[in-house]
C-alpha atoms as a PDB file:
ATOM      1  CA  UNK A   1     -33.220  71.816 128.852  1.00  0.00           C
ATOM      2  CA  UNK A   2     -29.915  71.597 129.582  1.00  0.00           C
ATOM      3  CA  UNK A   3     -28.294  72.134 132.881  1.00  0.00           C
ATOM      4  CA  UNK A   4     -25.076  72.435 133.643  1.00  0.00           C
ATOM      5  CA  UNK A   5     -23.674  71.138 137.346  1.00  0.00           C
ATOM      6  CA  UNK A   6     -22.090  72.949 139.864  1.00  0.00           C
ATOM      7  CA  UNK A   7     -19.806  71.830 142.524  1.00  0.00           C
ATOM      8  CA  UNK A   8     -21.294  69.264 145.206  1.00  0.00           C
ATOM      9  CA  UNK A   9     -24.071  68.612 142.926  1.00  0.00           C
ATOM     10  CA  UNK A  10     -25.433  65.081 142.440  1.00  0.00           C
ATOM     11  CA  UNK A  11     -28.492  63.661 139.813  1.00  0.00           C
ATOM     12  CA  UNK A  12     -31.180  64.324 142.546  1.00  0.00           C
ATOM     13  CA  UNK A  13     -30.346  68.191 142.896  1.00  0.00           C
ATOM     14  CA  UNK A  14     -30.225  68.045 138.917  1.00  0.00           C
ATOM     15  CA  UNK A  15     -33.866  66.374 138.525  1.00  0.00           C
ATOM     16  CA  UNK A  16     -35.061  69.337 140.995  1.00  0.00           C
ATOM     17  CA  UNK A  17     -33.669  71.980 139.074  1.00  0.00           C
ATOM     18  CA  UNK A  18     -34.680  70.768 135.751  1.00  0.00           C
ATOM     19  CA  UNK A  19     -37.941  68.809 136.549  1.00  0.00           C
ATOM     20  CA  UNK A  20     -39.239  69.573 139.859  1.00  0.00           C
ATOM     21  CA  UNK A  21     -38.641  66.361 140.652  1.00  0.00           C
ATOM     22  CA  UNK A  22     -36.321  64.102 142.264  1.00  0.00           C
ATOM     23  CA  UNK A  23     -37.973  60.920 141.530  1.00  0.00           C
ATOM     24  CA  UNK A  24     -37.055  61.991 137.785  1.00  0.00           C
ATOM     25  CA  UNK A  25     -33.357  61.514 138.813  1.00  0.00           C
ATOM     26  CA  UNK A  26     -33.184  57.877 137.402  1.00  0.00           C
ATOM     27  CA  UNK A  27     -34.373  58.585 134.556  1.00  0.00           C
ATOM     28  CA  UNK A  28     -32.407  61.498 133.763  1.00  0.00           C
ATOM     29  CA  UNK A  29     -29.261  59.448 134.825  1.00  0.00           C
ATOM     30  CA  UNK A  30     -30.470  57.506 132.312  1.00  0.00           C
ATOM     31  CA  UNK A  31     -30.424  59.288 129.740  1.00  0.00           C
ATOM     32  CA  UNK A  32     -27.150  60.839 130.136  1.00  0.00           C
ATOM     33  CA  UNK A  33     -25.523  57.787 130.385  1.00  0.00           C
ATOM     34  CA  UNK A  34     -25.148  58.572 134.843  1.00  0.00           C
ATOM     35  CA  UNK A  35     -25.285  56.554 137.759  1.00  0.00           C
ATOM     36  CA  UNK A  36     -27.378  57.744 140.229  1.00  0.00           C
ATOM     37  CA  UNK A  37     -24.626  57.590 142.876  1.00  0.00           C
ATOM     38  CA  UNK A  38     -22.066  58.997 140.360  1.00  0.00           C
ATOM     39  CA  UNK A  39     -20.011  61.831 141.568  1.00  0.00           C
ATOM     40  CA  UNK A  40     -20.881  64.421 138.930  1.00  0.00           C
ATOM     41  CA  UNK A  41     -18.088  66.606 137.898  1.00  0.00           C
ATOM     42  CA  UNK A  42     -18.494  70.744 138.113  1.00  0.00           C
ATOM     43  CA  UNK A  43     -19.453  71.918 134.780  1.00  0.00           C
ATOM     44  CA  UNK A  44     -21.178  68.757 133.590  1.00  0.00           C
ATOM     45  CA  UNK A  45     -23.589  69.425 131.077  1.00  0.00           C
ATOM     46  CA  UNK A  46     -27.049  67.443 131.893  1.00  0.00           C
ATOM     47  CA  UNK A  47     -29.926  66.988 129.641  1.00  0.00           C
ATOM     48  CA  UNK A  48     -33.046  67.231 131.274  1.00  0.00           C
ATOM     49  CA  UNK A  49     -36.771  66.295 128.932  1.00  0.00           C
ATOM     50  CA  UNK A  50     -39.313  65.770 131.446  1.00  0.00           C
ATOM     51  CA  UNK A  51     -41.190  68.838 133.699  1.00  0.00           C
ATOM     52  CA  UNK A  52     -42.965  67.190 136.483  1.00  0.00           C
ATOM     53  CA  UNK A  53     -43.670  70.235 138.279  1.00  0.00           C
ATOM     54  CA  UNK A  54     -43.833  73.641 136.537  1.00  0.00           C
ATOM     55  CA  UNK A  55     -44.184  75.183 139.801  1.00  0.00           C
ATOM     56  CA  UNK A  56     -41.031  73.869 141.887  1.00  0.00           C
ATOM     57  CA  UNK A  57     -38.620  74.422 138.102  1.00  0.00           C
ATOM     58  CA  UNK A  58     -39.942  78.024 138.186  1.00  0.00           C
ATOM     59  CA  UNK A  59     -39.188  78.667 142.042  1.00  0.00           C
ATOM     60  CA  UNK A  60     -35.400  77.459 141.587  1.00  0.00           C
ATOM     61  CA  UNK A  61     -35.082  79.394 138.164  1.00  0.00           C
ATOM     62  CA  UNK A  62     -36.480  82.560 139.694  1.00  0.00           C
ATOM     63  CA  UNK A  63     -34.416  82.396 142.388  1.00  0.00           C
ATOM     64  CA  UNK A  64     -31.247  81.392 140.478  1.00  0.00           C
ATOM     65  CA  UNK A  65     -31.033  78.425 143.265  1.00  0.00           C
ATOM     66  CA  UNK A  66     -28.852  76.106 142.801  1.00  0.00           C
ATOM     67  CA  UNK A  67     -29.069  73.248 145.144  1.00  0.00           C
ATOM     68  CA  UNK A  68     -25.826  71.514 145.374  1.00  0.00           C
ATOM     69  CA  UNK A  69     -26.591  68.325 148.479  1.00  0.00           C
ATOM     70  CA  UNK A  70     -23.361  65.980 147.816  1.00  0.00           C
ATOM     71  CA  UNK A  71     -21.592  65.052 150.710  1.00  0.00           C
ATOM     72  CA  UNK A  72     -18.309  66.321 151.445  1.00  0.00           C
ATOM     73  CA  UNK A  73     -15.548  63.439 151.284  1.00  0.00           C
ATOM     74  CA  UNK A  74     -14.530  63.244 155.077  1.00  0.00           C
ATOM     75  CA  UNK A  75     -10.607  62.998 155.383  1.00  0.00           C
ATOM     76  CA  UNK A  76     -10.470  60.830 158.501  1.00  0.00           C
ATOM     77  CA  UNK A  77     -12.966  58.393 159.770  1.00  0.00           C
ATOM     78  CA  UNK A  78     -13.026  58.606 163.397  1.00  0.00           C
ATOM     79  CA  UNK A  79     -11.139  60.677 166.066  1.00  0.00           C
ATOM     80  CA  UNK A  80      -8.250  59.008 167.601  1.00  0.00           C
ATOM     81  CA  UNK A  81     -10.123  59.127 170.979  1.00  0.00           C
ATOM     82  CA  UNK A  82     -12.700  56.914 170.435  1.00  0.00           C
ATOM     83  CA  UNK A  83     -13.731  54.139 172.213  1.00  0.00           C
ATOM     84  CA  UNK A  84     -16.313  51.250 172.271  1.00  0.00           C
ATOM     85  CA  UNK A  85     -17.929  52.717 175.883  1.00  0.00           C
ATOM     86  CA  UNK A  86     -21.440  52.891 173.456  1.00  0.00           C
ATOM     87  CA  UNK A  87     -21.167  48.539 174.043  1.00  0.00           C
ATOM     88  CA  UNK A  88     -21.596  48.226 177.403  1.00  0.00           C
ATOM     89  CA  UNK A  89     -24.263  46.232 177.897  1.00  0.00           C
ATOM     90  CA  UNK A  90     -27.905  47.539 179.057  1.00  0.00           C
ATOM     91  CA  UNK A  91     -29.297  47.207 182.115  1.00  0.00           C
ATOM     92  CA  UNK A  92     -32.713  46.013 182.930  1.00  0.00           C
END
C-alpha cells in the first residue's frame, strides 16, 4: 500500500495508517530509505508491506482519518519574562 503524507505527519502516524501499528514505523522507515525522526515532507509517497492490525487500518480508512502528530516548530524559545524563581532551593 502506498500512502501518501500529509502535512505534520511523521513515520509513526504513517505505520498507523498503513499497518495498525506504530511499532512498524522502523521498519517502514526502513524501507523507504527514512529516518524515524525525519521531517517528512507533505505529499511524500510511503510504501507500507506489513498489516499488523486489520482492525485499527480499517478504522482510519473508514473514517478517512488522517493522523498528522508532528510538532509544530516553535519560533521563540522562552518568553522574555522568565526567570530562574523555579531554583530556589527547597525547604525541609
Amino acid at each position: 500500500m502506498i500512502i501518501k503524507s500529509i502535512d505534520r505527519q511523521n513515520i509513526f502516524d504513517i505505520a498507523l495508517i498503513g499497518s495498525g501499528a506504530a511499532e512498524n514505523a522502523f521498519d517502514i522507515g526502513y524501507k523507504n530509505n527514512m529516518d524515524i525522526s525525519d521531517i517528512i515532507i507533505d505529499e511524500t509517497n510511503i510504501s507500507v508491506d506489513v498489516v499488523t492490525n486489520k482492525k485499527v487500518v480499517a478504522f482510519f480508512a473508514a473514517r478517512s482519518t488522517k493522523p498528522a502528530t508532528s510538532d509544530i516548530i516553535p519560533t521563540t524559545t522562552f518568553d522574555p519574562t522568565f526567570d530562574e524563581t523555579f531554583n530556589a532551593p527547597l525547604e525541609l
